[in-house]
PDB file of N, CA and C in Angstrom:
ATOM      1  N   UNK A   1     161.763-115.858 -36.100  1.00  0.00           N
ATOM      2  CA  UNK A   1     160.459-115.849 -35.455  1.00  0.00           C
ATOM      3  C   UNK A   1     160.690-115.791 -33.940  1.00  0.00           C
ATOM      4  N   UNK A   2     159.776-114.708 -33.391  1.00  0.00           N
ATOM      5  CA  UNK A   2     159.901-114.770 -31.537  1.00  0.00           C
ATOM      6  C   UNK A   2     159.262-116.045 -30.968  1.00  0.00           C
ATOM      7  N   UNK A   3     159.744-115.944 -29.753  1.00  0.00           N
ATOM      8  CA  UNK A   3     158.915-116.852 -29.076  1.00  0.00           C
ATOM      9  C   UNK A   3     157.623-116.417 -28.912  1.00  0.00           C
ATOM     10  N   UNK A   4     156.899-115.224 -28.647  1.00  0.00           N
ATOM     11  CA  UNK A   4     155.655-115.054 -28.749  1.00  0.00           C
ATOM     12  C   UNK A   4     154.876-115.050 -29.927  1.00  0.00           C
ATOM     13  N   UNK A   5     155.666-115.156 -30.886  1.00  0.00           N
ATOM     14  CA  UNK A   5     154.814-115.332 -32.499  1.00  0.00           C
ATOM     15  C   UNK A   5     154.901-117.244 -32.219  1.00  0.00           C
ATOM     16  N   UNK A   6     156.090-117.463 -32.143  1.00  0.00           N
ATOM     17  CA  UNK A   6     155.507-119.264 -32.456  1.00  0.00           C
ATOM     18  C   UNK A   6     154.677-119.804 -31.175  1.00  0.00           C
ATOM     19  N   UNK A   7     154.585-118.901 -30.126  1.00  0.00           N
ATOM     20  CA  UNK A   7     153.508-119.372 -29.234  1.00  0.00           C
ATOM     21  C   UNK A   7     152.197-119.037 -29.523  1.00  0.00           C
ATOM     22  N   UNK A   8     151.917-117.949 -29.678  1.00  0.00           N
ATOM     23  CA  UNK A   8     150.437-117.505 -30.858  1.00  0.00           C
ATOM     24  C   UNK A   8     150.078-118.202 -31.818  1.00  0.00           C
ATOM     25  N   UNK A   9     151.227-118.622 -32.836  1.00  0.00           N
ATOM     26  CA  UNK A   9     150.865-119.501 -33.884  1.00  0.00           C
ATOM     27  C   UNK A   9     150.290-121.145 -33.116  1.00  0.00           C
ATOM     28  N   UNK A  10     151.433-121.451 -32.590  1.00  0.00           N
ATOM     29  CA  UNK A  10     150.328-122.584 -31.702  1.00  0.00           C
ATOM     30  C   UNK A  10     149.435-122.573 -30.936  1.00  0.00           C
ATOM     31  N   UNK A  11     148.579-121.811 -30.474  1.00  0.00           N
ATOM     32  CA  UNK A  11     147.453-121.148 -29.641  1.00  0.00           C
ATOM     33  C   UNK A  11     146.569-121.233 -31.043  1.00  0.00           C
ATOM     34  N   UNK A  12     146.795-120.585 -31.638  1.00  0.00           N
ATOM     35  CA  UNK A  12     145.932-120.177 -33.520  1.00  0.00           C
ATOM     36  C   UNK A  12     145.476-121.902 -34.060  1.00  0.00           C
ATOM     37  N   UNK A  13     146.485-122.790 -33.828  1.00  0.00           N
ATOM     38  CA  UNK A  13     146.269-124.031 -34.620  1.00  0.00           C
ATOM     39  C   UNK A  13     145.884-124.510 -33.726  1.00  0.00           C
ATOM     40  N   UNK A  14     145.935-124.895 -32.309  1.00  0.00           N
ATOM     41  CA  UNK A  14     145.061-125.814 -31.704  1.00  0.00           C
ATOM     42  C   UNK A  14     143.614-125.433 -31.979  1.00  0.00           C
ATOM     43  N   UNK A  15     143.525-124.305 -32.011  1.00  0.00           N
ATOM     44  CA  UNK A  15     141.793-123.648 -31.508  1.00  0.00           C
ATOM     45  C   UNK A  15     141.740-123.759 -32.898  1.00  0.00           C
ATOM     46  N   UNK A  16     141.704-123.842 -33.700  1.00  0.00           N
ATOM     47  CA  UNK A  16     141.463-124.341 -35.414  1.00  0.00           C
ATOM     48  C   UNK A  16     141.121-125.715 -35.818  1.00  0.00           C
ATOM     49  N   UNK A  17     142.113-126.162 -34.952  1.00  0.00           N
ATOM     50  CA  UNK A  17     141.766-128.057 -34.780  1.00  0.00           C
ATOM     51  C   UNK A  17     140.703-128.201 -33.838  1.00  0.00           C
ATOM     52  N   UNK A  18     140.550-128.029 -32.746  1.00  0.00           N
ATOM     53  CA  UNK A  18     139.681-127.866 -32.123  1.00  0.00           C
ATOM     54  C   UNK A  18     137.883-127.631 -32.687  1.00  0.00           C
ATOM     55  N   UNK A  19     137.936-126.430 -33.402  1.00  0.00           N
ATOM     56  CA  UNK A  19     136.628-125.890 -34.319  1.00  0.00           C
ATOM     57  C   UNK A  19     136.555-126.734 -34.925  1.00  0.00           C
ATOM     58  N   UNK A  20     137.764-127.480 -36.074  1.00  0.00           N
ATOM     59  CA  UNK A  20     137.247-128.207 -37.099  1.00  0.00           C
ATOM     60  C   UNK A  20     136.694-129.518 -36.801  1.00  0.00           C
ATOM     61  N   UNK A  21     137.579-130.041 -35.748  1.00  0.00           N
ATOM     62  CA  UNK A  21     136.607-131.109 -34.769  1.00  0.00           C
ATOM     63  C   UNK A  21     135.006-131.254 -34.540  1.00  0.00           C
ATOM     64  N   UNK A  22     135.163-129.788 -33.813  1.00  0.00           N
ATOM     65  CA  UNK A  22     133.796-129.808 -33.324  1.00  0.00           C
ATOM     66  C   UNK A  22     132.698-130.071 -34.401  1.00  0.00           C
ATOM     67  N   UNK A  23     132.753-129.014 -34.979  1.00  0.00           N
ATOM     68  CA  UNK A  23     132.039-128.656 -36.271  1.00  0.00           C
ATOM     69  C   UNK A  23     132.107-129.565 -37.152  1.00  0.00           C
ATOM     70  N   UNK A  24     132.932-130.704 -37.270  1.00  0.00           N
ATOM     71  CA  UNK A  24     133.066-131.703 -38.481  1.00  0.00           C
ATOM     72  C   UNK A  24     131.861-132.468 -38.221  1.00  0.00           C
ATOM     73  N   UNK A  25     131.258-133.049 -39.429  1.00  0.00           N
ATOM     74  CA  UNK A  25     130.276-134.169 -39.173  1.00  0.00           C
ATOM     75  C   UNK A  25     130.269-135.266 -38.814  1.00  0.00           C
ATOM     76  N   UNK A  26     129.751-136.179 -37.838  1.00  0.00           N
ATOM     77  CA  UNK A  26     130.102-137.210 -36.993  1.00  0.00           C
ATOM     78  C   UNK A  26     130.732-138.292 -37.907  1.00  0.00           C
ATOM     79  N   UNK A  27     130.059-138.652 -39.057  1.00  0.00           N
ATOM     80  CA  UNK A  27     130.955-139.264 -39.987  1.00  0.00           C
ATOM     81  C   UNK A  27     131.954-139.337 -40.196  1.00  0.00           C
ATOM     82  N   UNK A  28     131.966-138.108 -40.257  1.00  0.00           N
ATOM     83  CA  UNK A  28     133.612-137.700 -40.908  1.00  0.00           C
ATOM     84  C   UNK A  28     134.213-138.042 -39.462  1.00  0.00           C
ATOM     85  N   UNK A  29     134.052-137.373 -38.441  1.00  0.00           N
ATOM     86  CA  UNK A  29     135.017-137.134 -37.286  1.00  0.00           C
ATOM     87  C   UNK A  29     135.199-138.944 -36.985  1.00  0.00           C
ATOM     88  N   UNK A  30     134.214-139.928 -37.389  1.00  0.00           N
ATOM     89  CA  UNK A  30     134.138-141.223 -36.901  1.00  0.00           C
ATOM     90  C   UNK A  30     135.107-141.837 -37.529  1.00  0.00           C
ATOM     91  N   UNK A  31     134.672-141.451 -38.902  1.00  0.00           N
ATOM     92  CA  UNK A  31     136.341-141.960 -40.110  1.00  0.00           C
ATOM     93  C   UNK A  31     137.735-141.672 -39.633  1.00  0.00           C
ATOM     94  N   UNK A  32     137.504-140.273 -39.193  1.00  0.00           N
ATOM     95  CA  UNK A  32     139.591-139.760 -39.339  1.00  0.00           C
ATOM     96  C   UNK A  32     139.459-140.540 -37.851  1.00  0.00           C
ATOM     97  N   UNK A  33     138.827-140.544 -36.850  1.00  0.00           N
ATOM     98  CA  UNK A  33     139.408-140.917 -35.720  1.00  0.00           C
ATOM     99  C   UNK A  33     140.132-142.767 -35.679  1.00  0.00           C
ATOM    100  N   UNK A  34     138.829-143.137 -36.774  1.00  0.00           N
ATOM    101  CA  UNK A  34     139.517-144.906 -36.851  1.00  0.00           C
ATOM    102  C   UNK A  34     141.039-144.766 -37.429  1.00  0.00           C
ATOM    103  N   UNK A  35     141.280-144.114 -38.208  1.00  0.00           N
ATOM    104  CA  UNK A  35     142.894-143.572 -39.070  1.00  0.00           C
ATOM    105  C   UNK A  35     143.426-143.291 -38.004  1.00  0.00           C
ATOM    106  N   UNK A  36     143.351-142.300 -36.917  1.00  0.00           N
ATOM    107  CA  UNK A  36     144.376-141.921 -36.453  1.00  0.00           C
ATOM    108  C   UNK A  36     144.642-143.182 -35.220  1.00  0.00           C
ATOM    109  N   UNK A  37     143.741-144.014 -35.169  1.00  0.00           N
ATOM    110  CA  UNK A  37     143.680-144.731 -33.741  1.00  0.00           C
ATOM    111  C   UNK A  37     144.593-145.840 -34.259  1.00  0.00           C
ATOM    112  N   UNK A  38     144.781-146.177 -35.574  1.00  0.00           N
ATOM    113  CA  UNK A  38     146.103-147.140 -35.904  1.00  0.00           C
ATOM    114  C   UNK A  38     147.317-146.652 -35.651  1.00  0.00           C
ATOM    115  N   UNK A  39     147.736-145.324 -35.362  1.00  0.00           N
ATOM    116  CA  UNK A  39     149.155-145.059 -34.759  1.00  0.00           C
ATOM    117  C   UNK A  39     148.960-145.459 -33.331  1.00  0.00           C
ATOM    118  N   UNK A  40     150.230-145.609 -32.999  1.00  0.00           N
ATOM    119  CA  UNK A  40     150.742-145.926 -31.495  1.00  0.00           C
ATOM    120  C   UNK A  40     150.740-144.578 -30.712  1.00  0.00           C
ATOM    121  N   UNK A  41     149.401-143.894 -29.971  1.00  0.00           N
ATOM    122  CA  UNK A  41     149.152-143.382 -29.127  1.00  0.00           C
ATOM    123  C   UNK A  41     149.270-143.617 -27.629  1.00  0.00           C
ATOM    124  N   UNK A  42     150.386-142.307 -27.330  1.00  0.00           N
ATOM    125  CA  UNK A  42     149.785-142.517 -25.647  1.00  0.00           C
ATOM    126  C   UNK A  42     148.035-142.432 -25.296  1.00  0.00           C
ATOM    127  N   UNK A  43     147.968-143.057 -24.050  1.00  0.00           N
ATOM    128  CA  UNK A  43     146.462-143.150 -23.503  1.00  0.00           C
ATOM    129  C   UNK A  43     145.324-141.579 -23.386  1.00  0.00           C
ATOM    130  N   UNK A  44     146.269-140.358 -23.001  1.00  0.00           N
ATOM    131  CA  UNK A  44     145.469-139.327 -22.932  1.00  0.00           C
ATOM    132  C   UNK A  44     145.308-138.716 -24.272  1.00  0.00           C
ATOM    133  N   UNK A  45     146.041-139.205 -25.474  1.00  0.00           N
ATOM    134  CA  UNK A  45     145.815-138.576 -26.541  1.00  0.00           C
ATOM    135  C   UNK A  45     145.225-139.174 -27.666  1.00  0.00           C
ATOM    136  N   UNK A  46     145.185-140.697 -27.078  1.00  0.00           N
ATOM    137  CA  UNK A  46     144.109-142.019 -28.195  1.00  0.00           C
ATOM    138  C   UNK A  46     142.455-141.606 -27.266  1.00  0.00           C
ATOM    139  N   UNK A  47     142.357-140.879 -26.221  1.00  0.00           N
ATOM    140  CA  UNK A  47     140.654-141.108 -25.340  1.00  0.00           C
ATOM    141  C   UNK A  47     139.766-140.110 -26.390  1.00  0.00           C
ATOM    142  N   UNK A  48     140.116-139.154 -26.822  1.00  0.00           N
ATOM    143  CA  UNK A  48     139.244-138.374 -27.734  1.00  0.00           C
ATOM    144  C   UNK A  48     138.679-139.199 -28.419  1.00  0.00           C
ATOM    145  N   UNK A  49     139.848-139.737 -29.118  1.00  0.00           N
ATOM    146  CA  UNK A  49     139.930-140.274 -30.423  1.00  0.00           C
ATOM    147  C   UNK A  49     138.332-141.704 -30.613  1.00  0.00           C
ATOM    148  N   UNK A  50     138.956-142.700 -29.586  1.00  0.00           N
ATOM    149  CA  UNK A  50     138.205-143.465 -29.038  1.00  0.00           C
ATOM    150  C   UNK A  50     136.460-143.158 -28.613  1.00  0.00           C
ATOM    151  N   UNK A  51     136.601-142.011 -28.000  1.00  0.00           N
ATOM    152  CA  UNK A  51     135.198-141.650 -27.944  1.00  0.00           C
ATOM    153  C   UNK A  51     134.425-141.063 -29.302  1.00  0.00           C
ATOM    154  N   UNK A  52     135.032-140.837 -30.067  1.00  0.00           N
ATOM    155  CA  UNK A  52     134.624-140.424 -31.435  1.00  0.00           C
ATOM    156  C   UNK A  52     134.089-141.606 -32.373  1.00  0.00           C
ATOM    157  N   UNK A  53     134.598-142.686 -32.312  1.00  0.00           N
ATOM    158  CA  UNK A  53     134.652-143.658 -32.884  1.00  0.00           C
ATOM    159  C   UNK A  53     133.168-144.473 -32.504  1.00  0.00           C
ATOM    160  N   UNK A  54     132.577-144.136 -30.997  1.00  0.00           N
ATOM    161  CA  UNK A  54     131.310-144.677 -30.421  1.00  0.00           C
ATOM    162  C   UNK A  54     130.417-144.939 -31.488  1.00  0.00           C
ATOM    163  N   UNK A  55     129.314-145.297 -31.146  1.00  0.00           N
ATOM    164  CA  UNK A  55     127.961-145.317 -32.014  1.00  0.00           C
ATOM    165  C   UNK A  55     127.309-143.835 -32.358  1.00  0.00           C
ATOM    166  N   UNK A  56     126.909-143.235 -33.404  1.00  0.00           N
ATOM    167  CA  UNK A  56     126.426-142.159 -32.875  1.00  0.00           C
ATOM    168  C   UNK A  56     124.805-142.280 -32.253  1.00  0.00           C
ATOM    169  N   UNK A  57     124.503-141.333 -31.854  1.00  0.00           N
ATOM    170  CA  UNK A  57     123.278-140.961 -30.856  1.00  0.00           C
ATOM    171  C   UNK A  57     122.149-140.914 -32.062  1.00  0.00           C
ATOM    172  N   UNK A  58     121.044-141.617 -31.413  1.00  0.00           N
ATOM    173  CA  UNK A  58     119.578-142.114 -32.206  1.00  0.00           C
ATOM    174  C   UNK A  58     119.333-140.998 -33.241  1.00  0.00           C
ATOM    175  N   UNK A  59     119.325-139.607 -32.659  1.00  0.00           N
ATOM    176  CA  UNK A  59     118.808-138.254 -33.626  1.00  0.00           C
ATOM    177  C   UNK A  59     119.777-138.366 -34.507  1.00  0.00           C
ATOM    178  N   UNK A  60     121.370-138.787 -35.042  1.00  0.00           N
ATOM    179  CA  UNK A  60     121.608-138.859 -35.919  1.00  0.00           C
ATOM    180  C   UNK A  60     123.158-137.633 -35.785  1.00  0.00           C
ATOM    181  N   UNK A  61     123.249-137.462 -35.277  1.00  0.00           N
ATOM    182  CA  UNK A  61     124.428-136.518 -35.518  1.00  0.00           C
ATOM    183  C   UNK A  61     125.622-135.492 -34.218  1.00  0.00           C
ATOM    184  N   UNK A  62     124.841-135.434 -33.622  1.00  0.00           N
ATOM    185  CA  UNK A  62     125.478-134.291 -32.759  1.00  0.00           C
ATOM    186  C   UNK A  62     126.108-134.634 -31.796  1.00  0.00           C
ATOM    187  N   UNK A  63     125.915-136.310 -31.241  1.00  0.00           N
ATOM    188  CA  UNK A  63     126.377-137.026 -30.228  1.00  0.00           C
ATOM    189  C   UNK A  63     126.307-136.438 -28.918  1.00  0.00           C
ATOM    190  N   UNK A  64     125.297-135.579 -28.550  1.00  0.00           N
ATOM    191  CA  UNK A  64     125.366-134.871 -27.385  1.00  0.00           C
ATOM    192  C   UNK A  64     124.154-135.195 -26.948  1.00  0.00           C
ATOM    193  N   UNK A  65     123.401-136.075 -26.804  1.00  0.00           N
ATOM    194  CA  UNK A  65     122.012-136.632 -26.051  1.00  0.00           C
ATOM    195  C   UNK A  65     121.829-137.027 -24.757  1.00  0.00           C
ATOM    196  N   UNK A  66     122.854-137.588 -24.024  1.00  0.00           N
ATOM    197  CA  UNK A  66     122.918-137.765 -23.454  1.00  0.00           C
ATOM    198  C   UNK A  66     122.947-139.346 -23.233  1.00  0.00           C
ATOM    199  N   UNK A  67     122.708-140.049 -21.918  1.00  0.00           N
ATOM    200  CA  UNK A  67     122.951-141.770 -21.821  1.00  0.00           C
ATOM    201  C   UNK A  67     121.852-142.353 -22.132  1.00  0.00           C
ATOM    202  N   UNK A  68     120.713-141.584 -22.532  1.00  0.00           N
ATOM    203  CA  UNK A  68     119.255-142.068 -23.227  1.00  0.00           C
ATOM    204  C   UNK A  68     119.137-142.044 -24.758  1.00  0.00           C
ATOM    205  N   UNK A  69     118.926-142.976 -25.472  1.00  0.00           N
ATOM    206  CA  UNK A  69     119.040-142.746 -26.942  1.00  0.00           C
ATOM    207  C   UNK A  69     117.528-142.553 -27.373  1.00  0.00           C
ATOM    208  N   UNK A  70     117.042-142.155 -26.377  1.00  0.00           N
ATOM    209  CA  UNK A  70     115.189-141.959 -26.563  1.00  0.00           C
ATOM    210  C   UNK A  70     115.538-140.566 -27.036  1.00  0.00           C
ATOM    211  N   UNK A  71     114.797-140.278 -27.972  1.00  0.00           N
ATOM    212  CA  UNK A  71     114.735-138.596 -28.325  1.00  0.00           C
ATOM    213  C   UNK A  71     114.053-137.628 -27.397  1.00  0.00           C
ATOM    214  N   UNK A  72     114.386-136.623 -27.314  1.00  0.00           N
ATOM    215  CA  UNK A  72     113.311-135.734 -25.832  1.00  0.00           C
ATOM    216  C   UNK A  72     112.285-135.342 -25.951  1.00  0.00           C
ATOM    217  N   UNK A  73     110.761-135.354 -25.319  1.00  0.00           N
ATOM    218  CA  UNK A  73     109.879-135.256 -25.311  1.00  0.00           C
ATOM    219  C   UNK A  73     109.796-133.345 -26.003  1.00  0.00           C
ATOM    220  N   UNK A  74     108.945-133.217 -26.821  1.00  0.00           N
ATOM    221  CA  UNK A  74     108.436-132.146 -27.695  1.00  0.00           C
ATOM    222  C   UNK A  74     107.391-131.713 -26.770  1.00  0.00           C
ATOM    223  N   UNK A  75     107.719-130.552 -26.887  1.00  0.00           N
ATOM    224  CA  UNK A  75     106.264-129.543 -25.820  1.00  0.00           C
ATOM    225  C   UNK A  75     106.126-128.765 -27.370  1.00  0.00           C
ATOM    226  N   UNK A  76     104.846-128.813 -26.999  1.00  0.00           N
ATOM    227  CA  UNK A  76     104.651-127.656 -28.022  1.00  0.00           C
ATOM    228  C   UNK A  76     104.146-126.028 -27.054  1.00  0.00           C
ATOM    229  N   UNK A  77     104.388-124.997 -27.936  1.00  0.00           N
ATOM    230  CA  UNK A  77     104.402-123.544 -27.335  1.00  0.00           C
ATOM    231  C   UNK A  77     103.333-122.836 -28.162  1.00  0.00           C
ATOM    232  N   UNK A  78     102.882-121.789 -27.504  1.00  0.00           N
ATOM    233  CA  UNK A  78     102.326-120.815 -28.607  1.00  0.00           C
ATOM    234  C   UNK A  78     102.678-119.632 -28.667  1.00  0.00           C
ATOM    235  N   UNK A  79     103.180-119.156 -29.243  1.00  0.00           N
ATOM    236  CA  UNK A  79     103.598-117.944 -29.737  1.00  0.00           C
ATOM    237  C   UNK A  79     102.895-116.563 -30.514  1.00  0.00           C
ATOM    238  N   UNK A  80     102.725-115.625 -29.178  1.00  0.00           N
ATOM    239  CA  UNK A  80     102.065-114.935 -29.052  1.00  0.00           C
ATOM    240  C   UNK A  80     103.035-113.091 -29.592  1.00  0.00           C
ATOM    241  N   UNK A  81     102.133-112.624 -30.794  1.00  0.00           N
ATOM    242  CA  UNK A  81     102.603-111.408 -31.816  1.00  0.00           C
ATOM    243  C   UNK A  81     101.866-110.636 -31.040  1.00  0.00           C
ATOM    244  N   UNK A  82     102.710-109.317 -30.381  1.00  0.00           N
ATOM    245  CA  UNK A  82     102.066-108.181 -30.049  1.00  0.00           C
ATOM    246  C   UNK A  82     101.928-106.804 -31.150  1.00  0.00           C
ATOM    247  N   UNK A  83     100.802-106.616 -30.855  1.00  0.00           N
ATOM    248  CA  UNK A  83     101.337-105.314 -31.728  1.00  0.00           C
ATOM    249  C   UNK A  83     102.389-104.243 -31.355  1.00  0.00           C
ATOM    250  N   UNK A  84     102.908-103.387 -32.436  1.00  0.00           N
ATOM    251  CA  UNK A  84     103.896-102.707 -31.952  1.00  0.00           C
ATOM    252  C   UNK A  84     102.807-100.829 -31.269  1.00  0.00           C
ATOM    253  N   UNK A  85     103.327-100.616 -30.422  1.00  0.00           N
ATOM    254  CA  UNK A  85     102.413 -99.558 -30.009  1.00  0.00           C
ATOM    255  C   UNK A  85     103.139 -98.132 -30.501  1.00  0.00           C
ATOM    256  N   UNK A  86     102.691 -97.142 -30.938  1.00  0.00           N
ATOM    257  CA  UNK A  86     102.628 -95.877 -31.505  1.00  0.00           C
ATOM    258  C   UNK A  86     103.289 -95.045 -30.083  1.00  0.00           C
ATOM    259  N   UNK A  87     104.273 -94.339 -30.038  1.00  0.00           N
ATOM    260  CA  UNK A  87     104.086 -93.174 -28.870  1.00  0.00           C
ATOM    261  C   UNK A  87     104.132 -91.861 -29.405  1.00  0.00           C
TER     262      UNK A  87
END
């Protein structure tokens, strides 16, 4: 194997770990992070971990609300159908 194939291949698996992170459900991501936080981590590689583990956010999932656990005020819109015009 070259060095540019096993550097691609690790480029390929971070950004895979990465997605599956993101995309995992806070549950889940809350579970594996308590597992992994019993190994003996250095400090920059236990802080993810640690922040995963938080409370999640009032709406329930996405942990991205911000430092208010108030849900955000709803506007409502109206939504306006044009017709399509003939040329």
């Amino acid at each position: 194997m070259t060095a540019q194939a096993f550097i691609v291949a690790l480029i390929v698996l971070a950004c895979s770990a990465y997605v599956a992170w993101t995309l995992m459900p806070a549950a889940a991501r809350r579970a594996i992070a308590k597992r992994v936080l019993r190994l003996s981590l250095p400090t920059w590689l236990a802080t993810p971990f640690r922040k995963a583990t938080l409370p999640a956010s009032a709406c329930g999932g996405c942990d991205n609300c911000g430092d208010s656990a108030e849900a955000p005020p709803t506007s409502v819109q109206t939504v306006k159908f044009h017709p399509r015009t003939r040329r």
